[in-house]
Structure formats: C-alpha cells, structure tokens
Protein backbone atom coordinates (compact mmCIF):
# COMPACT_ATOMS: atom_id res chain seq x y z
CA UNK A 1 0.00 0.00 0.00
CA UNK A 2 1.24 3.40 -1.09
CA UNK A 3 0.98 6.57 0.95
CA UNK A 4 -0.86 9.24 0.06
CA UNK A 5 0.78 12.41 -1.46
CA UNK A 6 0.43 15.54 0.86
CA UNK A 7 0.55 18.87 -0.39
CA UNK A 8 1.16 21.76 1.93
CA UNK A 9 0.08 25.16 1.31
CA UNK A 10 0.34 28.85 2.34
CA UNK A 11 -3.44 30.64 2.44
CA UNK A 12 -2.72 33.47 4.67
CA UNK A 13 -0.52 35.48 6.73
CA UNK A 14 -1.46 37.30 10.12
CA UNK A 15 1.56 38.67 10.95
CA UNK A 16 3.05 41.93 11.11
CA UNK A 17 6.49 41.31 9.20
CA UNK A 18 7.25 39.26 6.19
CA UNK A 19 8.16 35.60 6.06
CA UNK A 20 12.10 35.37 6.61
CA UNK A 21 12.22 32.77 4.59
CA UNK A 22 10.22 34.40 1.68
CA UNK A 23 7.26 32.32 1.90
CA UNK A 24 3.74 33.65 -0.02
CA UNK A 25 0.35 33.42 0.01
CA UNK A 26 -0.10 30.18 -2.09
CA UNK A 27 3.09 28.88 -2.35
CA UNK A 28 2.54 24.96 -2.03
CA UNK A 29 5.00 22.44 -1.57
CA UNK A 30 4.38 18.31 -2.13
CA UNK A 31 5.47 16.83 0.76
CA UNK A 32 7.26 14.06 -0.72
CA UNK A 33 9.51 15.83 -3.06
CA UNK A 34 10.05 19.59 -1.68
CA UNK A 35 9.44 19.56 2.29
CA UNK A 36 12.80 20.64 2.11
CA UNK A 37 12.08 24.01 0.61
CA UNK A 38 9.49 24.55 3.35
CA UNK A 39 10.72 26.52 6.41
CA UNK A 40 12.08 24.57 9.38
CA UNK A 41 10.28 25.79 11.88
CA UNK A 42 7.33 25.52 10.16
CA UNK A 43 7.87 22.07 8.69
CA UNK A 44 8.48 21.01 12.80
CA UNK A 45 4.87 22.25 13.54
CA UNK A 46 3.61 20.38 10.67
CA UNK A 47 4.90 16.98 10.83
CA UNK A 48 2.71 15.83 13.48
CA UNK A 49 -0.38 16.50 11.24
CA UNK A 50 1.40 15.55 8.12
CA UNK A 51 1.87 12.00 9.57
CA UNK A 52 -1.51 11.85 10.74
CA UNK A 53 -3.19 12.22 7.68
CA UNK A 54 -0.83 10.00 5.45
CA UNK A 55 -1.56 7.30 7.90
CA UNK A 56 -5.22 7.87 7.37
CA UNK A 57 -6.05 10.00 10.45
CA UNK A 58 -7.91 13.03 10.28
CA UNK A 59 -7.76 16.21 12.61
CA UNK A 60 -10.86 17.30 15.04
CA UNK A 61 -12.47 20.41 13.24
CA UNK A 62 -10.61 20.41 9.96
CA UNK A 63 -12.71 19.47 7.12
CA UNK A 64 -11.40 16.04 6.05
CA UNK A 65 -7.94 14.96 4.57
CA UNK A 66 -6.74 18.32 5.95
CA UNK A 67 -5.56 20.07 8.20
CA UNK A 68 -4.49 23.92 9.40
CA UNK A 69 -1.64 25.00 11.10
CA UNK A 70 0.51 28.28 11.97
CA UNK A 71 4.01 29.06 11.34
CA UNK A 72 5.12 29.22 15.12
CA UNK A 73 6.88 32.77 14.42
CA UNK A 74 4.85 35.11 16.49
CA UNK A 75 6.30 38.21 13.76
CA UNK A 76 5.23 36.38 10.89
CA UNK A 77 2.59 33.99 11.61
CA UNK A 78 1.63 32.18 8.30
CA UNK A 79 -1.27 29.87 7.96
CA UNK A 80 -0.66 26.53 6.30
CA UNK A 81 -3.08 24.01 4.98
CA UNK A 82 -1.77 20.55 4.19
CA UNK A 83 -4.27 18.02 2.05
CA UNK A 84 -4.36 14.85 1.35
CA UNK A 85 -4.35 13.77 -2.22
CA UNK A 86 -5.45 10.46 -2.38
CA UNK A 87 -4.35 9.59 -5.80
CA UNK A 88 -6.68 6.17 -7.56
C-alpha cells in the first residue's frame, strides 16, 4: 500500500512582518519531493499532522484529509493548509 501524497500550502498570513524565509500566500510544496524548501520551523509544527493524515487519520475540526496549522513565528505567523491527495 502506497501513501498518500500531501501537499502543503500557504493561504494566509497574520503577521506583522514578512516571512524570513520568503514564503507567499499560495506557495505549495508536495510533501514528498520539496518539504525541504518549506521553512524549518514551520515544517516542525507540521509533521505531526502531516503523519496523521498520510496514515489515514484526520484532525478534530478540519474538514477532512486536511488540516491547518501556523508558522510558530509570532512576527510572521503564516497559515498553512496541508491536504491529502489520495491519488486512484
């Protein structure tokens, strides 16, 4: 059995200064192939969900096969969303 391909993407940004890694509203990264173009800090708050969702979990109060997370930068603050993509 395959895993499923996660996509993770930017769809806002609350903070008061830009992204110091240069990150923009809908930049989107696959998972499997780029994760290492997302920012580390952010890429540590999304693992967790990441692995729950390829593993076929879902998160409480996200619509399903996703989920929503923030960049843990209290200056910056970007809003991810990561989806599953389960490919047939």
């Amino acid at each position: 059995m395959s895993r499923p391909r996660i996509q993770i993407t930017l769809i806002d940004q609350k903070g008061t200064k830009g992204c110091h890694r240069g990150h923009k509203i809908g930049d989107s990264y696959d998972f499997g192939t780029e994760r290492g173009n997302l920012c580390p800090m952010a890429m540590h708050v999304a693992f967790p969900y990441v692995d729950i969702l390829r593993y076929g979990g879902e998160i409480p109060g996200n619509p399903k096969g996703t989920a929503i997370f923030a960049c843990p930068d209290v200056d910056t603050l970007n809003v991810f969303k990561i989806e599953r993509i389960d490919e047939k």
